[in-house]
Protein backbone atom coordinates (compact mmCIF):
# COMPACT_ATOMS: atom_id res chain seq x y z
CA UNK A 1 -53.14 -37.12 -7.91
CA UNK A 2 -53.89 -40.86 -7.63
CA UNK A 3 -57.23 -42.26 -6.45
CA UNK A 4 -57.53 -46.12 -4.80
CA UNK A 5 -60.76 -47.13 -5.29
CA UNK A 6 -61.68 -49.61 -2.61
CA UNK A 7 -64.56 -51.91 -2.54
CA UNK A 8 -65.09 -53.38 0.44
CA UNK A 9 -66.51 -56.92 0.24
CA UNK A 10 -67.74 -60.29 1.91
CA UNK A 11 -69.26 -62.87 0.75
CA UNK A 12 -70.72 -60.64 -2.38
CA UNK A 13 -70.27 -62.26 -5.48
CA UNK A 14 -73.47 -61.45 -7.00
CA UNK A 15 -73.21 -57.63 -5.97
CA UNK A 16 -69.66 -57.68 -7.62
CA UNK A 17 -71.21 -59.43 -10.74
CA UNK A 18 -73.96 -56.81 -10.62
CA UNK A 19 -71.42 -53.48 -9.71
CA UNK A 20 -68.04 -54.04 -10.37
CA UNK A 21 -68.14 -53.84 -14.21
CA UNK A 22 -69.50 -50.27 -14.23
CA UNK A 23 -66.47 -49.30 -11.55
CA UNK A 24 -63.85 -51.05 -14.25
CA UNK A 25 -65.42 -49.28 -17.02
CA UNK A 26 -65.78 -45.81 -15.75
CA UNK A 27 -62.79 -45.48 -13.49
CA UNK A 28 -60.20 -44.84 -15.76
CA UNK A 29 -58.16 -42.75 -13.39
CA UNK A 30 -58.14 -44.98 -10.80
CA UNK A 31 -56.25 -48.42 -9.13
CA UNK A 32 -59.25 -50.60 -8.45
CA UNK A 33 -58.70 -52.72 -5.61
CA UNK A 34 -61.17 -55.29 -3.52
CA UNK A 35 -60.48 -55.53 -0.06
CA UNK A 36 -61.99 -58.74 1.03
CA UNK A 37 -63.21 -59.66 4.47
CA UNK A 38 -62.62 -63.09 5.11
CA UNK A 39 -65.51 -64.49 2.07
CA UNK A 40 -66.71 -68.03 2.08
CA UNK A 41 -68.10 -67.48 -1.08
CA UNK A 42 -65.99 -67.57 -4.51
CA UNK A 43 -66.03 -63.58 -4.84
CA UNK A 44 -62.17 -63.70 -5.38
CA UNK A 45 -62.21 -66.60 -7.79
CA UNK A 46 -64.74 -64.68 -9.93
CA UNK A 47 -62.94 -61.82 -9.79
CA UNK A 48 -58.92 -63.02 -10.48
CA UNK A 49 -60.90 -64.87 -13.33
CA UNK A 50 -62.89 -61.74 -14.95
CA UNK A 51 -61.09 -58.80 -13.67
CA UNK A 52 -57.69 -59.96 -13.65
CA UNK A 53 -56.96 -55.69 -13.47
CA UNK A 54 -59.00 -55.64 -10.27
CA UNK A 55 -56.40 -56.01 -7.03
CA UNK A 56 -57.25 -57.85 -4.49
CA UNK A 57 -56.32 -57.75 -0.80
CA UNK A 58 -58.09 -60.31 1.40
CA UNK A 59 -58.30 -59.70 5.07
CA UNK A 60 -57.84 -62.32 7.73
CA UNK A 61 -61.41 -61.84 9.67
CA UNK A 62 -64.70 -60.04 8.98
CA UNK A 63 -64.09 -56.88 10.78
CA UNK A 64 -66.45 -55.29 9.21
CA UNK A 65 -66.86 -52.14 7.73
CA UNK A 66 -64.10 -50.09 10.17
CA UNK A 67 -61.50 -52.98 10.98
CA UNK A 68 -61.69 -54.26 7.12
CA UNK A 69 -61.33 -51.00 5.49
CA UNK A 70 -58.58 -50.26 8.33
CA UNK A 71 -56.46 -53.12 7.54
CA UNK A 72 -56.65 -53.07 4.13
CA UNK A 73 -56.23 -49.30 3.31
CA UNK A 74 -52.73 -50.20 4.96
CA UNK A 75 -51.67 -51.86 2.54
CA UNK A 76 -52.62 -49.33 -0.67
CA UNK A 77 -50.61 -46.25 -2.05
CA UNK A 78 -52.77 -43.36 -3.60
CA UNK A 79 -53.21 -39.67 -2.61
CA UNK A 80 -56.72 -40.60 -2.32
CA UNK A 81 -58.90 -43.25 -1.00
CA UNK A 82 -62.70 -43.60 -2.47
CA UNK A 83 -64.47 -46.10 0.02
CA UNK A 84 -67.22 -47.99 -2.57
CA UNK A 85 -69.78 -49.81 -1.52
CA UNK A 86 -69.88 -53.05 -3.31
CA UNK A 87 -73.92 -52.03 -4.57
CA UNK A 88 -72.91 -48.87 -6.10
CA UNK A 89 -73.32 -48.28 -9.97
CA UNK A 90 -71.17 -45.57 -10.81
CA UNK A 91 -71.80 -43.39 -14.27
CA UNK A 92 -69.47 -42.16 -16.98
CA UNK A 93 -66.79 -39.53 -16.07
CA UNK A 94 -67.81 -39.98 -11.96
CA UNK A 95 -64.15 -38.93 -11.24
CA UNK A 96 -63.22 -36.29 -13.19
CA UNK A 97 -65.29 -33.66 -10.57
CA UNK A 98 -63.86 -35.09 -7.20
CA UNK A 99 -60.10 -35.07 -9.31
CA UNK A 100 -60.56 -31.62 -10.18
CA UNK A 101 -61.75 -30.23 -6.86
CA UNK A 102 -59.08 -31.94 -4.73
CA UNK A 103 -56.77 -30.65 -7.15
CA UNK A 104 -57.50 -26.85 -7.60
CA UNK A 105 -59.25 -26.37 -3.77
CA UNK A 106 -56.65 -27.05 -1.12
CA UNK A 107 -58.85 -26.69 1.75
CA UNK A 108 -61.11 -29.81 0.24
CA UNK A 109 -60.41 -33.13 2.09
CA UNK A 110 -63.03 -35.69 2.35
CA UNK A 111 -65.83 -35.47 -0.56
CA UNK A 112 -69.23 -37.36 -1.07
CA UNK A 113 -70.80 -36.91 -4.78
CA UNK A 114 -74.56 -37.23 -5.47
CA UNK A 115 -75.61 -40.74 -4.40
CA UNK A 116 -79.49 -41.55 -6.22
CA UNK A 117 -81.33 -44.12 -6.02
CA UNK A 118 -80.15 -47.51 -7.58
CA UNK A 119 -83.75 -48.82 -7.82
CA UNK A 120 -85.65 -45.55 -8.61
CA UNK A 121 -82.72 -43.48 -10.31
CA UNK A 122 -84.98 -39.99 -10.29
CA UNK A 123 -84.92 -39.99 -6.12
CA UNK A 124 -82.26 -39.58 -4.14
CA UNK A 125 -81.17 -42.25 -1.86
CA UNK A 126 -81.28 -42.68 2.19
CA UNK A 127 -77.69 -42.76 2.83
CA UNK A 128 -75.86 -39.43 2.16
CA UNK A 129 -78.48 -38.58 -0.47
CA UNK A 130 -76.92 -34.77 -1.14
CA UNK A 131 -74.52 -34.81 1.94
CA UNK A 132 -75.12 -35.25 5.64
CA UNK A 133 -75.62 -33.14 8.89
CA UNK A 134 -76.70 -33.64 12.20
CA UNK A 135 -78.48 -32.20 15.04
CA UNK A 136 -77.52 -31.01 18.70
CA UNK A 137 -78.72 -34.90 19.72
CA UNK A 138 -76.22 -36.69 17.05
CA UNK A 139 -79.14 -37.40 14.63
CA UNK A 140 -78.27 -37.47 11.42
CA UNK A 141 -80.34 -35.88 8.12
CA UNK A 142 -79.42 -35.50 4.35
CA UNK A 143 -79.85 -32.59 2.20
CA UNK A 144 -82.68 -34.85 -0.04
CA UNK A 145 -83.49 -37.16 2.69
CA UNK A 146 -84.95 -36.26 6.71
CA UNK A 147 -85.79 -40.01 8.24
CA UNK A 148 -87.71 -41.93 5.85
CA UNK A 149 -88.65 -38.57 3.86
CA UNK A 150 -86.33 -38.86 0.55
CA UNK A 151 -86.68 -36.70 -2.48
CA UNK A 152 -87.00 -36.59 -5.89
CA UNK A 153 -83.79 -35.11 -7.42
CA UNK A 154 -85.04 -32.51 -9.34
CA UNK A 155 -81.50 -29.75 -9.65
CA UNK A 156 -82.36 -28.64 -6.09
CA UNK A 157 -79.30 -29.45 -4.90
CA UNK A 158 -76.69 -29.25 -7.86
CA UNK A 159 -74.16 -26.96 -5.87
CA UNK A 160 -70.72 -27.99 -4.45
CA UNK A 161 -71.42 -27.59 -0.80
CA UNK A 162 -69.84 -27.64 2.60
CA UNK A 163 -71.47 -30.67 4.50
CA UNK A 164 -70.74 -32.25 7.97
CA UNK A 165 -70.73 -36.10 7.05
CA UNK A 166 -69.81 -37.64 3.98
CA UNK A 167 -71.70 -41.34 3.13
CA UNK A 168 -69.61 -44.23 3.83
CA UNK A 169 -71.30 -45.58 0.73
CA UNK A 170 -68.91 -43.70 -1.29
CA UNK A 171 -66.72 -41.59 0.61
CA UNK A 172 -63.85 -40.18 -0.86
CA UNK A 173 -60.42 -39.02 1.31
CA UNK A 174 -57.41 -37.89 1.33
CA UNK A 175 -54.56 -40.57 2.46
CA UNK A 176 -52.92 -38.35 5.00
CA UNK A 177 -55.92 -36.96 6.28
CA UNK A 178 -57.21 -41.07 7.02
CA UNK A 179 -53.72 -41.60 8.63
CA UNK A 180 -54.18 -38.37 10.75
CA UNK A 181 -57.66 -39.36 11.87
CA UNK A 182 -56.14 -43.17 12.43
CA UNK A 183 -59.02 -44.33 10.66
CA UNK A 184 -61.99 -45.72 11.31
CA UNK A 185 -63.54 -46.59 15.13
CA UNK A 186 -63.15 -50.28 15.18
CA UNK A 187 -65.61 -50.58 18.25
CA UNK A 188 -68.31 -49.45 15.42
CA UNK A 189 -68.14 -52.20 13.59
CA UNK A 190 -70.47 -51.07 11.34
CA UNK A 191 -73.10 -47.98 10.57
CA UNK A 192 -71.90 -44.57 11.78
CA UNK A 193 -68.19 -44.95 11.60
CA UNK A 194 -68.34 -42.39 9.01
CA UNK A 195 -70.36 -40.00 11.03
CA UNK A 196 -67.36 -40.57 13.88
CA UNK A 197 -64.65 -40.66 11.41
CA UNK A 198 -66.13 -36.95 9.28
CA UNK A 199 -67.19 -35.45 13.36
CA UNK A 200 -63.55 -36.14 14.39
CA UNK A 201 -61.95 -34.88 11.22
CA UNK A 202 -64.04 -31.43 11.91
CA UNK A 203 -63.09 -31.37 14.94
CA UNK A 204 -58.99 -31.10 13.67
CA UNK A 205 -60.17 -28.78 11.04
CA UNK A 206 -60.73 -30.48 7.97
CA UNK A 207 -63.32 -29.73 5.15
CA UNK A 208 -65.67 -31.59 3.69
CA UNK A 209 -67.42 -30.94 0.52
CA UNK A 210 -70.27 -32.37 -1.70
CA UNK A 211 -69.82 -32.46 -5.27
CA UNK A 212 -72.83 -32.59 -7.56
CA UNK A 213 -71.53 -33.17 -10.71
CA UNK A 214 -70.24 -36.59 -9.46
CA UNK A 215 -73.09 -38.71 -9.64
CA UNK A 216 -73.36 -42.62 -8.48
CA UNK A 217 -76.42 -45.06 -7.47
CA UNK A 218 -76.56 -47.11 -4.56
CA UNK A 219 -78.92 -49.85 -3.91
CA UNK A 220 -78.80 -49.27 -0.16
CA UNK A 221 -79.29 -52.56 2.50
CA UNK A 222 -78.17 -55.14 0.20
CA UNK A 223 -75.58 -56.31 3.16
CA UNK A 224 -78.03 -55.31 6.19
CA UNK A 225 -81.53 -54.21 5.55
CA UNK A 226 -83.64 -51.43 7.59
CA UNK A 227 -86.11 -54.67 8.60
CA UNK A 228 -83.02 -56.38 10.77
CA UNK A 229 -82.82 -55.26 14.47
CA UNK A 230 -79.27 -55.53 14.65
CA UNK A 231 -79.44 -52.55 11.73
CA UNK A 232 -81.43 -50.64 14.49
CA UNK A 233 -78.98 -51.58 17.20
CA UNK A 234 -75.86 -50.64 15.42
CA UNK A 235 -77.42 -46.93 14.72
CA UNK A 236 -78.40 -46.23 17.55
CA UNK A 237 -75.22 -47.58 19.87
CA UNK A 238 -72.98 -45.57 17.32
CA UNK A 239 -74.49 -42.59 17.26
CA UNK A 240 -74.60 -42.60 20.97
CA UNK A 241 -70.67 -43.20 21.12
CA UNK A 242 -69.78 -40.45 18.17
CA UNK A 243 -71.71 -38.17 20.05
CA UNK A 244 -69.89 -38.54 23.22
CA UNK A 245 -66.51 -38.69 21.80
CA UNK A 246 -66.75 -35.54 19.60
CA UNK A 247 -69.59 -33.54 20.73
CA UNK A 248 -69.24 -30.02 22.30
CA UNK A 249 -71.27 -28.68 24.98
CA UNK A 250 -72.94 -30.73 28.12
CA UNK A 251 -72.69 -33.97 27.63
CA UNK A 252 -74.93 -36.04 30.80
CA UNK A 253 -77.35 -33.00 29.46
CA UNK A 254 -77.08 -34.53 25.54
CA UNK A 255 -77.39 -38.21 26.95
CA UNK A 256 -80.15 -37.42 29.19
CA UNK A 257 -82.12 -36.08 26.41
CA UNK A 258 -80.64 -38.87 24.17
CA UNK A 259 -82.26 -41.69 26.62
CA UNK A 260 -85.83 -40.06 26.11
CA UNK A 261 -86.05 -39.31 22.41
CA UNK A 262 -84.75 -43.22 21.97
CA UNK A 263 -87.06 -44.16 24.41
CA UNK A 264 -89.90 -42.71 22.60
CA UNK A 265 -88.48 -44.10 19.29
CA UNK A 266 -88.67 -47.98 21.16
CA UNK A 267 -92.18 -46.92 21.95
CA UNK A 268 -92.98 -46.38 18.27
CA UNK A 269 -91.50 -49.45 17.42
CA UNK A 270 -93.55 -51.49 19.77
CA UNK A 271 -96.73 -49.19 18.76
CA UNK A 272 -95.71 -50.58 15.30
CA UNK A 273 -95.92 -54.00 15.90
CA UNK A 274 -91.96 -53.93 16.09
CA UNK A 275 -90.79 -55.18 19.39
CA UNK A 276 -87.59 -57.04 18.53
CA UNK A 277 -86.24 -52.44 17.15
CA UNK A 278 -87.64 -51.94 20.54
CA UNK A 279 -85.03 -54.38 22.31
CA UNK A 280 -82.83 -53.43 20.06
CA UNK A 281 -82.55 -49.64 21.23
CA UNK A 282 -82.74 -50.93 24.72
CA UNK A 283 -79.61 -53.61 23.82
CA UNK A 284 -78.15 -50.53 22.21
CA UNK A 285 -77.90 -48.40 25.50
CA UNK A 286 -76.86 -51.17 27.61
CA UNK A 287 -73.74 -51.65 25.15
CA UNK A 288 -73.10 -47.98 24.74
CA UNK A 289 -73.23 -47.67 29.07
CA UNK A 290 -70.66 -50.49 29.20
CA UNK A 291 -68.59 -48.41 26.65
CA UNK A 292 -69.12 -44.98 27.97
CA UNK A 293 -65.54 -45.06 30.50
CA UNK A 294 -63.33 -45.47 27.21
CA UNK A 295 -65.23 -43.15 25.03
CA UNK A 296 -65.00 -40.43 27.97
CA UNK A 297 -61.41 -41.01 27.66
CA UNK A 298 -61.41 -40.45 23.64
CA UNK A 299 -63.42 -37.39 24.28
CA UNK A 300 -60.79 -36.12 26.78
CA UNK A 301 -58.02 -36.27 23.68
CA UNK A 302 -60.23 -33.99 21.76
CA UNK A 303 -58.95 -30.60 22.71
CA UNK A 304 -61.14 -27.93 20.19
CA UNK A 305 -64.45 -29.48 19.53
CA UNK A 306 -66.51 -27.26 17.19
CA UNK A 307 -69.79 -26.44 16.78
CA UNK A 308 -71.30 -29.51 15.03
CA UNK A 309 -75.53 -28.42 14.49
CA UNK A 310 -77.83 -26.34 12.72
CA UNK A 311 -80.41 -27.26 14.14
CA UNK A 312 -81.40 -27.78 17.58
CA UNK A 313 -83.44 -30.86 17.16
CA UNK A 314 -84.67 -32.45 13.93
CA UNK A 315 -86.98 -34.79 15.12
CA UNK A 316 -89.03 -31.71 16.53
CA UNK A 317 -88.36 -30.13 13.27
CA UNK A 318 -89.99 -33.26 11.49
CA UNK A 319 -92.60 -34.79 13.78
CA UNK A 320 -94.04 -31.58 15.39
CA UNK A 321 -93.44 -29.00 12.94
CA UNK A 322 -94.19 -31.14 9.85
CA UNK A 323 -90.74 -29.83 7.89
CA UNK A 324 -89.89 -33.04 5.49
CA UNK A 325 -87.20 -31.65 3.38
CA UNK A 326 -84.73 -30.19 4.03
CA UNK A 327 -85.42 -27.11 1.92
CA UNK A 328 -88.37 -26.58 4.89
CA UNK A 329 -85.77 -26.18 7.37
């Protein structure tokens, strides 16, 4: 089996200067490829001149993270893609797990490893932390992280696990299971295209595993930080559209409930001093209502939607009921 590894980059010199070297060094395994979107910067002169073994493949626009991964994963042979975020250090033998569990475990077809935290290597980090799930609503939680709750790694969760999302930050799949899936959601642009992307490949009944023993660190926000609004508009319009395009059940009863849990969430956000999140959420609906006739189409073509939650709502769970980890639940 061959894996791609594909780092995604624009206008990231520094992170390459910063991440690439442990990807070179530690993916023996692997074809190493940057797919560039459209950089200003002098990422691919720095890179032809000190990785001449890295390939590059330069996009014509900044697409972000759907449309550039898209186009670029086009253009690359493997029997397995690992998406890599450009801030990810990645340790000694990383590959060797995720090899050996595509290879002997047939019904394994997207995998997420351990992803800790870059800057404090003994937590766990926010995005896909020990593997995602979500709740009835579409909000998503981490074994190791629940909101802004995230956990010290301590063993707890050194299994090989059945999850429902996979991190984008390092996401490993299988090429003809992408192809299947036609990729990413281009109208996501970015944040919670893999949410969509793992939701939909459920849905056609696909697997998806983590795998402990395949450790990496990610800085997390080094492209867009939690402190930008358009961070805060981006989740919340996207998990409103993966939602209605995969979810089973009622939907106007889902988005109903939707409008008042992110209405209370704006509220918070003002209470906090925070109005520009507030508009933000507000921004967010308006976009997803001028969306909503073509994702009601897309959620027509989904003919067996599965159940998709464990638990009925985890911001009750966390707010009112005071579980924080996800060992409470």
């Amino acid at each position: 089996m061959n894996i791609a590894v594909v780092i995604l980059n624009w206008n990231g010199k520094k992170l390459l200067e910063q991440f690439l070297p442990s990807v070179v060094n530690y993916s023996q395994e692997a074809d190493i490829y940057i797919a560039d979107n459209a950089s200003t910067d002098d990422s691919i002169a720095y890179i032809k001149q000190t990785f001449p073994s890295v390939s590059i493949i330069q996009n014509k626009e900044n697409g972000g993270y759907a449309k550039g991964y898209n186009d670029a994963l086009k253009q690359i042979n493997g029997d397995i893609f690992c998406l890599l975020n450009s801030d990810i250090e990645v340790t000694k033998n990383w590959l060797k797990p995720i090899l050996s569990r595509f290879k002997n475990h047939k019904e394994t077809d997207i995998i997420q490893p351990k992803i800790l935290d870059y800057k404090n290597k003994q937590y766990f980090e926010y995005a896909g932390a020990a593997g995602g799930f979500i709740d009835q609503y579409g909000y998503p939680y981490c074994r190791g992280r629940i909101f802004n709750t995230v956990e010290a790694d301590y063993g707890q969760y050194d299994d090989n696990s059945q999850i429902f999302w996979a991190s984008g930050a390092c996401l490993f799949i299988k090429k003809r299971v992408f192809e299947h899936l036609n990729g990413f959601d281009e109208s996501f642009f970015a944040h919670m295209e893999e949410i969509d992307l793992c939701w939909r490949a459920i849905n056609k009944g696909y697997h998806i595993w983590y795998i402990h023993d395949s450790v990496v660190y990610h800085v997390g926000g080094a492209t867009l930080n939690d402190q930008n609004p358009k961070k805060t508009f981006l989740n919340f319009r996207n998990s409103l559209f993966t939602l209605t395009k995969n979810a089973r059940g009622l939907l106007f009863k889902l988005i109903l409930i939707r409008l008042i849990l992110d209405g209370v969430a704006g509220l918070k956000f003002l209470f906090n001093l925070k109005p520009k999140h507030t508009l933000a959420i507000i921004k967010a609906h308006f976009s997803f209502y001028s969306h909503f006739p073509k994702l009601l189409k897309q959620r027509h073509t989904v003919k067996n939607k599965k159940k998709y939650y464990n638990r009925t709502s985890i911001i009750v769970d966390y707010f009112v009921n005071n579980k924080r980890k996800y060992s409470d639940l």
